[in-house]
C-alpha atoms as a PDB file:
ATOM      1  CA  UNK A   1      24.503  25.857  -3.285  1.00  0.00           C
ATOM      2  CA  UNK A   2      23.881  22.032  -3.272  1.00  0.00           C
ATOM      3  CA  UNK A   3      22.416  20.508  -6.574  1.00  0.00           C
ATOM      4  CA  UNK A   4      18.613  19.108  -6.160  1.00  0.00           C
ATOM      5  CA  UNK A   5      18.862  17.563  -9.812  1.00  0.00           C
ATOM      6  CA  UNK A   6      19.282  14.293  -7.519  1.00  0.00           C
ATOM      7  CA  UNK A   7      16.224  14.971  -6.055  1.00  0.00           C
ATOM      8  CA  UNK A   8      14.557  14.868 -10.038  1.00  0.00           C
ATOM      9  CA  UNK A   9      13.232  11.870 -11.047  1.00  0.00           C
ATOM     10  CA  UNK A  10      14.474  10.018 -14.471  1.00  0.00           C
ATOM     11  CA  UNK A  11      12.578  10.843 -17.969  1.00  0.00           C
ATOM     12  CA  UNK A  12      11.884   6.961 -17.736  1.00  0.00           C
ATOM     13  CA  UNK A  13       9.687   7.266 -14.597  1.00  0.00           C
ATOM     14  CA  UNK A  14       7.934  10.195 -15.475  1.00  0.00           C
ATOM     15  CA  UNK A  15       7.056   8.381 -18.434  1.00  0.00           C
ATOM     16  CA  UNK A  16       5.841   5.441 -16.541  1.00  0.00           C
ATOM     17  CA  UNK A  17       3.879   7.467 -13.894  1.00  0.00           C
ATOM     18  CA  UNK A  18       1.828   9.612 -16.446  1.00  0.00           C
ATOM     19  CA  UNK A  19       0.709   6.426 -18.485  1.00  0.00           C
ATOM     20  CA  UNK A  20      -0.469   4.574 -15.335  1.00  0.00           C
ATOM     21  CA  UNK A  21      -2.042   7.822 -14.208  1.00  0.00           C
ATOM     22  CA  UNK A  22      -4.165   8.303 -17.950  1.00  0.00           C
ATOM     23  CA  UNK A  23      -4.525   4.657 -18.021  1.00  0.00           C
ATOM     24  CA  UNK A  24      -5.797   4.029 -14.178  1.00  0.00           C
ATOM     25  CA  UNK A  25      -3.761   0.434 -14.481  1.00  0.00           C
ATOM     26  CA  UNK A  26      -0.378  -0.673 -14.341  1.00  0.00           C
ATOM     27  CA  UNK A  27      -1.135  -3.661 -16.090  1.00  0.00           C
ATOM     28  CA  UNK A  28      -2.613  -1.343 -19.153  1.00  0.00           C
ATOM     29  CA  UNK A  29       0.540   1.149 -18.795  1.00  0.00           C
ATOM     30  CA  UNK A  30       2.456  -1.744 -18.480  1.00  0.00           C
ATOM     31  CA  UNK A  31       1.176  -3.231 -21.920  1.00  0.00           C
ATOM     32  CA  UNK A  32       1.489   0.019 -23.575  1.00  0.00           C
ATOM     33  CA  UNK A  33       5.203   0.897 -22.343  1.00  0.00           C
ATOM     34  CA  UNK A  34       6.055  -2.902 -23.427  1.00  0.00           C
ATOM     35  CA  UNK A  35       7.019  -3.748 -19.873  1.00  0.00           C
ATOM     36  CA  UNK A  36       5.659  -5.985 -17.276  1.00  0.00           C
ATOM     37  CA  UNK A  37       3.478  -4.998 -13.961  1.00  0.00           C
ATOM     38  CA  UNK A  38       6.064  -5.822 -12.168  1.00  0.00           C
ATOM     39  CA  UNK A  39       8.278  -3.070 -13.596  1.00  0.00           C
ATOM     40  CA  UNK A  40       5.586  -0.578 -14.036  1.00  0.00           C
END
């Protein structure tokens, strides 16, 4: 049976996706994660 762990995304984006989602801004998740827009 083929792996689907590359199907998983990191601990880093999950982290990233849940504080835009409770924020309802990437600039706010952004400013809380201590990166920029751009990289939220």
């Amino acid at each position: 049976m083929r792996s689907l762990r590359h199907l998983l995304p990191s601990a880093g984006s999950l982290i990233v996706f849940e504080a835009a989602g409770r924020l309802s801004s990437f600039t706010a998740a952004g400013r809380e994660l201590g990166m920029t827009q751009a990289a939220v």
